[in-house]
N, C-alpha and C. Protein backbone atom coordinates (compact mmCIF):
# COMPACT_ATOMS: atom_id res chain seq x y z
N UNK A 1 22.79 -36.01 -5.84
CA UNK A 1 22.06 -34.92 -5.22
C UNK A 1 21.18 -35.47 -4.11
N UNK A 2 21.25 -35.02 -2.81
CA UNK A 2 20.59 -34.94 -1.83
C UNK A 2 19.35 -34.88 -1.96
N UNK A 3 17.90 -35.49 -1.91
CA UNK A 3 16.96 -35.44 -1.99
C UNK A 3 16.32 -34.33 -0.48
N UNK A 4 15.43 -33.53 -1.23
CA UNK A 4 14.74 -32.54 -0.39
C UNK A 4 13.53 -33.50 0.65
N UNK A 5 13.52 -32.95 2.04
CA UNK A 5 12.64 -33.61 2.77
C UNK A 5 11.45 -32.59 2.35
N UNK A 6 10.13 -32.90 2.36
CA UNK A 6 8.84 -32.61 2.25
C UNK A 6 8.84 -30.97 3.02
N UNK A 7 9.05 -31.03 4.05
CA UNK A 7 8.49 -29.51 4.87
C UNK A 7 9.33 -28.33 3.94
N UNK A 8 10.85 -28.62 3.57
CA UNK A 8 11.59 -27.50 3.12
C UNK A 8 11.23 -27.52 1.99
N UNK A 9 10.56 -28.70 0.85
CA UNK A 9 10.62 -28.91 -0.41
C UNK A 9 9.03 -27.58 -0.46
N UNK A 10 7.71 -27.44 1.08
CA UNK A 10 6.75 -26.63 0.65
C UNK A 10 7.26 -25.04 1.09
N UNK A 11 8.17 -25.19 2.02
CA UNK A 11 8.47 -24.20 2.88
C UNK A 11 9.21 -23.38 1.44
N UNK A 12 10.14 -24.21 0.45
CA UNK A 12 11.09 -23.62 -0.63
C UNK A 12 9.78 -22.55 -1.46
N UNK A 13 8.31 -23.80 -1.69
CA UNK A 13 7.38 -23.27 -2.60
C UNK A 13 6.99 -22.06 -2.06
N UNK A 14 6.58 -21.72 -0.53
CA UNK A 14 6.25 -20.49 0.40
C UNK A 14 7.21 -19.28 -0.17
N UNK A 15 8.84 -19.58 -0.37
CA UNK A 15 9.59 -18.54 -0.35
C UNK A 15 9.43 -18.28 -1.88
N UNK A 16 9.18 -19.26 -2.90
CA UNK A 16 9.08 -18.30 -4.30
C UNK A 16 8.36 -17.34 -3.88
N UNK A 17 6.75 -18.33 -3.40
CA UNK A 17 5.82 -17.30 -3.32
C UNK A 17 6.03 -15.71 -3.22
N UNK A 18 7.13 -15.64 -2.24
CA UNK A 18 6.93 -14.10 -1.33
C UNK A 18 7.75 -13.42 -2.68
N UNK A 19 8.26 -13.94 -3.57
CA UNK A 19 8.81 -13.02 -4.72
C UNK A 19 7.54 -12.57 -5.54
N UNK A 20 7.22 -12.33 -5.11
CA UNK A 20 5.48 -11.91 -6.13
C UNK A 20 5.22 -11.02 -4.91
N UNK A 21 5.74 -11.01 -3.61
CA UNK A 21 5.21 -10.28 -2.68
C UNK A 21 5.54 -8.68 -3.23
N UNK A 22 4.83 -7.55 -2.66
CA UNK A 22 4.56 -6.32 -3.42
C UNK A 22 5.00 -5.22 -2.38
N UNK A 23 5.39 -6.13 -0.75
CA UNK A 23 5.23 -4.84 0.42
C UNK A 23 7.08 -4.23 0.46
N UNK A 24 7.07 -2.80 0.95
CA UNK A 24 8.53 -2.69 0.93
C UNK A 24 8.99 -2.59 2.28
N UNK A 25 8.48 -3.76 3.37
CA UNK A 25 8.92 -3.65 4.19
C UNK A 25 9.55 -4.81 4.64
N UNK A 26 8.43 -6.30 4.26
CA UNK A 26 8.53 -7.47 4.56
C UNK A 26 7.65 -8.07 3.71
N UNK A 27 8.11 -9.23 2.70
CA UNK A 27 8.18 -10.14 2.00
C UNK A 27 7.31 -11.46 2.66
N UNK A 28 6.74 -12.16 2.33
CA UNK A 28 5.42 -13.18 2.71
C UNK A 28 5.28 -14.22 1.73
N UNK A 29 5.46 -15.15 1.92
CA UNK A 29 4.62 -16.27 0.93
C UNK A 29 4.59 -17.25 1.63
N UNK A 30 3.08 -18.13 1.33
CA UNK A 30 2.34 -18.87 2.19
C UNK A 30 2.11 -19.73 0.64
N UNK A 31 1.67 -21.00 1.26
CA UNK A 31 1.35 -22.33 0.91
C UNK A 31 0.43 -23.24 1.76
N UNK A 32 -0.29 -23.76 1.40
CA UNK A 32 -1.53 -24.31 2.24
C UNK A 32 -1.28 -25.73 1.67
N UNK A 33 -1.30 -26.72 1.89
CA UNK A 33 -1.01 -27.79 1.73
C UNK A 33 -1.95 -29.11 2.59
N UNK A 34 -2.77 -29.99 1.68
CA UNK A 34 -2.96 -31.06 2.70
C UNK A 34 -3.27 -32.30 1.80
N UNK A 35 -3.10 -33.32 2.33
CA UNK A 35 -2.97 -34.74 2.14
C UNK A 35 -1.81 -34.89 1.13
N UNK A 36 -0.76 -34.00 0.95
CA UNK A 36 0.62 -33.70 -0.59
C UNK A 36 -0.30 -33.27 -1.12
N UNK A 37 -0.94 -32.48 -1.24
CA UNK A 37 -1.43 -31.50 -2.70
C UNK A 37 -1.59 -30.08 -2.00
N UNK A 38 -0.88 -29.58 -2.94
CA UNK A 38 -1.14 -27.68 -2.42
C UNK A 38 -2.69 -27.67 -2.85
N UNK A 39 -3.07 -26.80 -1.87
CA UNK A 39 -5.07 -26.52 -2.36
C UNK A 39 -4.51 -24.99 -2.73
N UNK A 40 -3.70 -23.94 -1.75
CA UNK A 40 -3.86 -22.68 -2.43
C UNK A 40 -1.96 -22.07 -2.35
N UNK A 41 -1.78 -21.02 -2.60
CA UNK A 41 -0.97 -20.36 -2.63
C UNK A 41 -1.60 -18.84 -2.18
N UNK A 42 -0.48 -18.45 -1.62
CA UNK A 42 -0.63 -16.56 -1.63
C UNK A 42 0.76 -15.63 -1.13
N UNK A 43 0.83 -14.60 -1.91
CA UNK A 43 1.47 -13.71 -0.96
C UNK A 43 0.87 -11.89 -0.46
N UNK A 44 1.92 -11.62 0.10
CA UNK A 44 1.74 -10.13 0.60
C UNK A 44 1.50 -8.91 -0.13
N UNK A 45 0.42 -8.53 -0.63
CA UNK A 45 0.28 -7.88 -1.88
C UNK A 45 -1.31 -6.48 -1.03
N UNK A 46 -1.02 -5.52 -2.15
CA UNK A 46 -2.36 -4.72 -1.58
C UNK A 46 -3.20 -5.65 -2.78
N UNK A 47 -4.73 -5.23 -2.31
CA UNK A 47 -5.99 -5.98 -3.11
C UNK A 47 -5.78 -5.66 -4.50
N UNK A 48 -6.31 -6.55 -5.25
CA UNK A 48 -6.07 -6.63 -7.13
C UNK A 48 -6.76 -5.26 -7.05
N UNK A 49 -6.05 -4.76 -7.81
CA UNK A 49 -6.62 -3.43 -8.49
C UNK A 49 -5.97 -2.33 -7.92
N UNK A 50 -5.89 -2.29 -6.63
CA UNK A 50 -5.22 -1.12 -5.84
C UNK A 50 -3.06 -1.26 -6.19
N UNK A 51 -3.07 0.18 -6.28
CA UNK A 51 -1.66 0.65 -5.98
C UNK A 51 -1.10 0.06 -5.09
N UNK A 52 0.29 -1.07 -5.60
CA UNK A 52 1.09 -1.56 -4.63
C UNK A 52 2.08 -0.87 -3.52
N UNK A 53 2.39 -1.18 -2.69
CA UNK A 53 3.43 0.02 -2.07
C UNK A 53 4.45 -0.04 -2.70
N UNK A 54 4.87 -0.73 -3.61
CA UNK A 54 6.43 -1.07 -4.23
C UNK A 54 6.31 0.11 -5.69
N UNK A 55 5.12 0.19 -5.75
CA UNK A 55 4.62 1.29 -6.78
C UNK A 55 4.84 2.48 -6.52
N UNK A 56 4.26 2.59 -5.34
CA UNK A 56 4.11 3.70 -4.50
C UNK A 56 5.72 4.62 -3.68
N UNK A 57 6.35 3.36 -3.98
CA UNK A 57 7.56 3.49 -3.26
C UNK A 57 7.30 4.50 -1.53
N UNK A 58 6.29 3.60 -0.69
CA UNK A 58 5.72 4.24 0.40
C UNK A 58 5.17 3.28 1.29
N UNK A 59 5.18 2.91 2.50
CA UNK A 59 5.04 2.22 3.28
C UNK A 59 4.73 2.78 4.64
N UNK A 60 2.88 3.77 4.51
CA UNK A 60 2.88 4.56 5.92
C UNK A 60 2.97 3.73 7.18
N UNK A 61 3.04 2.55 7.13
CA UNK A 61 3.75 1.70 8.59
C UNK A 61 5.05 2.22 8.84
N UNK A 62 5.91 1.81 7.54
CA UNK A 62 7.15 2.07 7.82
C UNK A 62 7.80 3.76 8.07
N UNK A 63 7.25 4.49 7.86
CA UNK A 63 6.94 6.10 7.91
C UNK A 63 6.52 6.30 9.61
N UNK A 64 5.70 5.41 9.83
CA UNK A 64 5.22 6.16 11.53
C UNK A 64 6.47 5.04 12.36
N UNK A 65 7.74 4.20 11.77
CA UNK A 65 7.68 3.37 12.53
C UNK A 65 6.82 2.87 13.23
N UNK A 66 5.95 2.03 12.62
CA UNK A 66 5.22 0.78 13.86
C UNK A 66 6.13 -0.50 13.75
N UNK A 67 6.15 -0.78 15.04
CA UNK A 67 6.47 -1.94 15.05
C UNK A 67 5.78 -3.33 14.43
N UNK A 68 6.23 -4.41 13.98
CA UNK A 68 6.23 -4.81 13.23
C UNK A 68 4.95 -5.86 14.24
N UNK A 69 3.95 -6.38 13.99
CA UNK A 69 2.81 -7.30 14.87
C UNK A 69 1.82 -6.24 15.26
N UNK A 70 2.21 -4.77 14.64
CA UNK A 70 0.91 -3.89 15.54
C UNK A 70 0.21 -2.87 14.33
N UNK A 71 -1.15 -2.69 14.23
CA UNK A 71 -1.79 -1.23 13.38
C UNK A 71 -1.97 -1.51 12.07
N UNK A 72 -1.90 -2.98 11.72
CA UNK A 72 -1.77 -3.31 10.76
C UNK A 72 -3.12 -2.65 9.79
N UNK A 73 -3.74 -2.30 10.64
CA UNK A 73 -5.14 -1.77 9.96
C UNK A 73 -4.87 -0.89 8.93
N UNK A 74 -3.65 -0.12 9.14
CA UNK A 74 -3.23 0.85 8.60
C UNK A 74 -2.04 0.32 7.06
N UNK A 75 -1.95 -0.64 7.65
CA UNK A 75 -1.07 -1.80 6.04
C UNK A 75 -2.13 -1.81 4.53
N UNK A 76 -1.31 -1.54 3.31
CA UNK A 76 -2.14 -1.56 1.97
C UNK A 76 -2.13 -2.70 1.88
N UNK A 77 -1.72 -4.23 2.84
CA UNK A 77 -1.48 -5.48 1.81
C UNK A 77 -2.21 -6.05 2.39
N UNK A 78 -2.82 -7.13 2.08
CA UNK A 78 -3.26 -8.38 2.25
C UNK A 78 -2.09 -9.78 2.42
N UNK A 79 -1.98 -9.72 3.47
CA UNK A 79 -1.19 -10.69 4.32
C UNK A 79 -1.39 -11.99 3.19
N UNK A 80 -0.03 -12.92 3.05
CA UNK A 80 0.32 -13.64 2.30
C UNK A 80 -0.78 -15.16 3.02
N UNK A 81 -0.69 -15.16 4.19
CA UNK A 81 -2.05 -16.30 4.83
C UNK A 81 -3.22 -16.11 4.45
N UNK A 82 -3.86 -14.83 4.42
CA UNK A 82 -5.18 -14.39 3.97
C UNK A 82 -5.39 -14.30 2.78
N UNK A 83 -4.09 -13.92 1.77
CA UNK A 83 -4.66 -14.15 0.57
C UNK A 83 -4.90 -16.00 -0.16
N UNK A 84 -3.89 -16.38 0.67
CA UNK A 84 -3.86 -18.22 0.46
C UNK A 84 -5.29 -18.48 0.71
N UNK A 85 -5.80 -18.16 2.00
CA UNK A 85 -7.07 -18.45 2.68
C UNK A 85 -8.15 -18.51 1.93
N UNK A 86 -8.63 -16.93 1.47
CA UNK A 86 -9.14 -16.60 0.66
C UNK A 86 -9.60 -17.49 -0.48
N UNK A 87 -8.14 -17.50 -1.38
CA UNK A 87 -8.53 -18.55 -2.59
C UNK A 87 -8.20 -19.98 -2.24
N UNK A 88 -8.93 -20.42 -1.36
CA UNK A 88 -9.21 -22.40 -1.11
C UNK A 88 -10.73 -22.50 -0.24
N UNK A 89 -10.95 -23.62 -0.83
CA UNK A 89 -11.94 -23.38 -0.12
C UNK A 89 -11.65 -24.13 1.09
N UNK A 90 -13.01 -23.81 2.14
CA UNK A 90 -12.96 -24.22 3.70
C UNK A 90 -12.61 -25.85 3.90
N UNK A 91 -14.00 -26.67 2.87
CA UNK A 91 -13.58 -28.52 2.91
C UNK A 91 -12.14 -28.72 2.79
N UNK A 92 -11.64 -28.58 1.96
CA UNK A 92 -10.13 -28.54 1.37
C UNK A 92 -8.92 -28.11 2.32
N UNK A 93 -8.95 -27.48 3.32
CA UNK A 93 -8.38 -26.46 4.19
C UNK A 93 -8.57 -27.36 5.38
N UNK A 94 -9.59 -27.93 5.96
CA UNK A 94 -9.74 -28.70 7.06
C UNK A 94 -8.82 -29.42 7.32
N UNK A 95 -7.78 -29.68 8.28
CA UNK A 95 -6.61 -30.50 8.83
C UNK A 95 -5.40 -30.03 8.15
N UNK A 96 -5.35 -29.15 7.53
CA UNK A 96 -4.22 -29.18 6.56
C UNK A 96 -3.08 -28.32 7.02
N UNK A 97 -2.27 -28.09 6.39
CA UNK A 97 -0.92 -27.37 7.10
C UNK A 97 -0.57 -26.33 6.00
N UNK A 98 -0.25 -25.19 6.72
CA UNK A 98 0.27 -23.91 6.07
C UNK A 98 1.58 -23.93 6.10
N UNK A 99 2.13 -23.56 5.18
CA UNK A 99 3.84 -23.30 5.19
C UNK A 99 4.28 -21.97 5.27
N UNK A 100 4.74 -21.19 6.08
CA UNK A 100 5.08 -19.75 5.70
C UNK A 100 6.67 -19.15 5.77
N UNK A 101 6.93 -18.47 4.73
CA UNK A 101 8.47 -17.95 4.81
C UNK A 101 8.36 -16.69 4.93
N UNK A 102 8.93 -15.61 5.42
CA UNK A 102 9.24 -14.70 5.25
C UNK A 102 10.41 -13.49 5.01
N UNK A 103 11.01 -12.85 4.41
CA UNK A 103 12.24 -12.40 4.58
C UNK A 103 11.83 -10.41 4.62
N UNK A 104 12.98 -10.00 5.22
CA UNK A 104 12.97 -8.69 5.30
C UNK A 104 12.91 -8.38 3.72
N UNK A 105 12.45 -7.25 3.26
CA UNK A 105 12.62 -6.90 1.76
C UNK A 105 13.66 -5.94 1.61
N UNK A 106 14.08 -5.00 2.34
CA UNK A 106 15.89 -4.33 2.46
C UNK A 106 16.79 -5.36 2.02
N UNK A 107 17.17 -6.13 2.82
CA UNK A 107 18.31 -7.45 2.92
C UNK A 107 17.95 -8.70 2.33
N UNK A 108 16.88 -9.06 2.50
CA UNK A 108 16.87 -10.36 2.06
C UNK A 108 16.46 -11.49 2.86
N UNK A 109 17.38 -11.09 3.75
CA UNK A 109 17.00 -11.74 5.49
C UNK A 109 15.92 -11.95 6.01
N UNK A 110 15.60 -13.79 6.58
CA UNK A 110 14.72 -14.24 6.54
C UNK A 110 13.99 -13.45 7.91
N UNK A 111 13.09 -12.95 8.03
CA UNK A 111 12.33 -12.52 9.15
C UNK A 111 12.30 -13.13 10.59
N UNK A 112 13.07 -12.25 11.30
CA UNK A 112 13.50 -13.16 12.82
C UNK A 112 12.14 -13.40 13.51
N UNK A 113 11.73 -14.64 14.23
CA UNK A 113 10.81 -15.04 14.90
C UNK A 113 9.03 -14.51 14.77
N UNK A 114 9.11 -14.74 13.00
CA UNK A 114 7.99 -14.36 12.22
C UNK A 114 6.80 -15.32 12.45
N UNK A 115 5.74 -15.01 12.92
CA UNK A 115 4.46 -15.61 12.93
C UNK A 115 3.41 -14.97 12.46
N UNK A 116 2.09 -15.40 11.99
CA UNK A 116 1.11 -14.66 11.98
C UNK A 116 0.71 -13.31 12.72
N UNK A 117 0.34 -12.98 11.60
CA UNK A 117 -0.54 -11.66 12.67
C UNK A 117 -1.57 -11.98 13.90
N UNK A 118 -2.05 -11.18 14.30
CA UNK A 118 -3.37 -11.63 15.21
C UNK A 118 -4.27 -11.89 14.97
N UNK A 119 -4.73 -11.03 13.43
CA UNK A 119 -5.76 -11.14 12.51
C UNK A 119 -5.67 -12.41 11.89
N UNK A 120 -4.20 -12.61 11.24
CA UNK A 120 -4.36 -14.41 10.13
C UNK A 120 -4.56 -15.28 11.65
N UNK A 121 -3.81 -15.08 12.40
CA UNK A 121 -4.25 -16.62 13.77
C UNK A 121 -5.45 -16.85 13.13
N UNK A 122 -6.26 -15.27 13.82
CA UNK A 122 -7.66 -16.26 13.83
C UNK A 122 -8.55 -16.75 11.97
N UNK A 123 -8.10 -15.99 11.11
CA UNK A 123 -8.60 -16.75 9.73
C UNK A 123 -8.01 -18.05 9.46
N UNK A 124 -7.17 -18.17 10.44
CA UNK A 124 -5.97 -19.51 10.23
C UNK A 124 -6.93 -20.78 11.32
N UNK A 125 -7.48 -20.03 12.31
CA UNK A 125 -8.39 -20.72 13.29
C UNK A 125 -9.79 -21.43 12.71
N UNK A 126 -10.24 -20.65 11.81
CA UNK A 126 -11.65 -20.38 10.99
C UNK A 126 -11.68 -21.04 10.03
N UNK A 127 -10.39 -21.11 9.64
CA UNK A 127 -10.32 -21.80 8.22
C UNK A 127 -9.94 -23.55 8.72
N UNK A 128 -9.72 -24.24 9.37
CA UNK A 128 -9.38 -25.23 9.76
C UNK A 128 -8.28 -25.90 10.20
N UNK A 129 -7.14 -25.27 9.44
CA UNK A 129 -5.75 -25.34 9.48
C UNK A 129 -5.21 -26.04 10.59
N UNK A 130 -4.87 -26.65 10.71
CA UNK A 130 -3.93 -28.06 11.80
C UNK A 130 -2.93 -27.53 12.24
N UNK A 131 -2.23 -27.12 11.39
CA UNK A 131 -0.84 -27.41 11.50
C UNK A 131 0.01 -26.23 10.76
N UNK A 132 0.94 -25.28 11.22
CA UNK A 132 1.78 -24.39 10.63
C UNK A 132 3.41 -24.43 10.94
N UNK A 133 4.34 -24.48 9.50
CA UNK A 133 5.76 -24.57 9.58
C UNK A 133 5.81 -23.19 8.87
N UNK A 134 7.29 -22.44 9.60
CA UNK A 134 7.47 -21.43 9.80
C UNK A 134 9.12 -21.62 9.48
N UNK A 135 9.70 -21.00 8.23
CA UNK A 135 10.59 -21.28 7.88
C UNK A 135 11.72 -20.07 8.80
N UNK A 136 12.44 -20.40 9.65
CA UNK A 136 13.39 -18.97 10.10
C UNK A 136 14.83 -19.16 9.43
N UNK A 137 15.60 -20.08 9.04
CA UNK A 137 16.87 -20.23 8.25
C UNK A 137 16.64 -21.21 7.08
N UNK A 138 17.36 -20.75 5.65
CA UNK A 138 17.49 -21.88 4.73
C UNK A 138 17.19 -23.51 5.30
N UNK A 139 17.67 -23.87 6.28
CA UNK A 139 18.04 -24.89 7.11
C UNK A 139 16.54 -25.03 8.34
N UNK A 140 16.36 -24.14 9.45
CA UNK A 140 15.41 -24.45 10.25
C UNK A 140 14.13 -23.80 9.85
N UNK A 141 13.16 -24.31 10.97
CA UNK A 141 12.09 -24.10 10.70
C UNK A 141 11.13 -24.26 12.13
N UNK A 142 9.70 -23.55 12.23
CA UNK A 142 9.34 -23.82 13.42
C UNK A 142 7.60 -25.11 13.04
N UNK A 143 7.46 -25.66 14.10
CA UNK A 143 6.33 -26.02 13.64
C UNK A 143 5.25 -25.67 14.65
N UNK A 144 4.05 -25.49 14.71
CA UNK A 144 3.30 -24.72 14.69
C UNK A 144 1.78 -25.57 15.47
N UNK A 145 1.13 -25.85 16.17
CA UNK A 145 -0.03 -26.43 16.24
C UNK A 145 -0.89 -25.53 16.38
N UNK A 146 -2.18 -25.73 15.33
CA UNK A 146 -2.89 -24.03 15.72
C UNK A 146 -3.82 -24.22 16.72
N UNK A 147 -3.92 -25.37 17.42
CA UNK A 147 -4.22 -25.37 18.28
C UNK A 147 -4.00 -24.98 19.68
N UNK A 148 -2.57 -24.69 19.58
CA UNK A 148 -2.17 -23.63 20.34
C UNK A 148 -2.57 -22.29 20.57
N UNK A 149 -2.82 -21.45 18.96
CA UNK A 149 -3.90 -20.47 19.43
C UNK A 149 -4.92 -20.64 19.72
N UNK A 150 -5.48 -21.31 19.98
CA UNK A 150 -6.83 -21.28 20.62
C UNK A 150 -6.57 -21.50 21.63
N UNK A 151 -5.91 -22.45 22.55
CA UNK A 151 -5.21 -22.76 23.91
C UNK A 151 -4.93 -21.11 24.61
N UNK A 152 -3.72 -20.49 24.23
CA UNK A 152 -3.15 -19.14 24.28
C UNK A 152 -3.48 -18.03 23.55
N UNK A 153 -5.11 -17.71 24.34
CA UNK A 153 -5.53 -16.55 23.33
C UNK A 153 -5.19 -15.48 24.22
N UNK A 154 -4.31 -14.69 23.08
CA UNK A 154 -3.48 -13.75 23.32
C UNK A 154 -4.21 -12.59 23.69
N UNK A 155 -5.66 -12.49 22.80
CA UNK A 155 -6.41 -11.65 22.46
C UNK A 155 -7.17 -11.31 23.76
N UNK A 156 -7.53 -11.89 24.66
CA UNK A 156 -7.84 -12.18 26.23
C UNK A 156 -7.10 -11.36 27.27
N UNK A 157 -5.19 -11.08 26.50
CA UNK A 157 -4.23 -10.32 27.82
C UNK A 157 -4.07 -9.13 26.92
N UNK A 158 -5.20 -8.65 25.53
CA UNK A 158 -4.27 -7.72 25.51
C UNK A 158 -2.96 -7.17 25.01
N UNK A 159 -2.04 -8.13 24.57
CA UNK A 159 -1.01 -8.18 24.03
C UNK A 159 -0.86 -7.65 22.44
N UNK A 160 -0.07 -6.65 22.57
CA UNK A 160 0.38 -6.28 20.94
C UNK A 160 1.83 -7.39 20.19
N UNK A 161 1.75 -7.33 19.30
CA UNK A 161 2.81 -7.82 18.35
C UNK A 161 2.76 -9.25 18.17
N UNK A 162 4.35 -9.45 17.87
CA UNK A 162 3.84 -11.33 18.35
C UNK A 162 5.81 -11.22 18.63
């Protein structure tokens, strides 16, 4: 047996994650990772206590069609980065690298040219985070410097989606 390289072996842990994910539109799981030790986990879920949309069998994003990077204000979940975020703390989080997978929840299908929201960038900015891999096939993956958002703030032109 082929031994797993490190990025797909956290990127694999990201995609359990998103099976715990709760949204019926798009699937999320995140992994926070630094020095080899996961500090947190999370996925795409509404807040503990509240009615999931998978409950609900209702998704008013998916009802107004919005496109997918926009109004999120209007989403019941807590983004699979923010909930990772959330539970680690900030020391722990400093330099470290996020792993994120995502797949459509219809098909299965891994989410074409999936990045953070506009909102996780910047908790992803805040929180310390170095470094983000972005799983798009079983096989590839993107990698990420978050220093780039801060370089290309999007938030400056205006720009919806990603």
């Amino acid at each position: 047996m082929k031994r797993i390289d490190k990025i797909n072996y956290y990127l694999d842990m990201a995609e359990v994650a998103l099976e715990r994910s709760t949204c019926i539109r798009r699937n999320y799981g995140a992994v926070i990772v630094k020095n080899d030790e996961i500090i947190s986990t999370g996925y795409a879920g509404a807040p503990r206590g509240r009615k999931n949309c998978c409950e609900l069998d209702s998704c008013i994003r998916e009802k107004l069609n919005v496109p997918k990077g926009e109004r999120y204000e209007l989403c019941r979940s807590v983004h699979a980065e923010q909930n990772a975020i959330i539970s680690a703390e900030r020391n722990k989080m400093i330099d470290s690298t996020l792993f994120l997978c995502g797949k459509n929840h219809n098909d299965g299908s891994y989410v074409e040219n999936s990045n953070p929201c506009a909102l996780c960038k910047r908790m992803i900015i805040n929180a310390g985070i170095k470094d983000i891999y972005i799983r798009d096939s079983k096989e590839k993956y993107r990698h990420i410097f978050v220093s780039e958002y801060i370089e290309n703030d999007e938030s400056l032109e205006g720009s919806k989606g990603y």
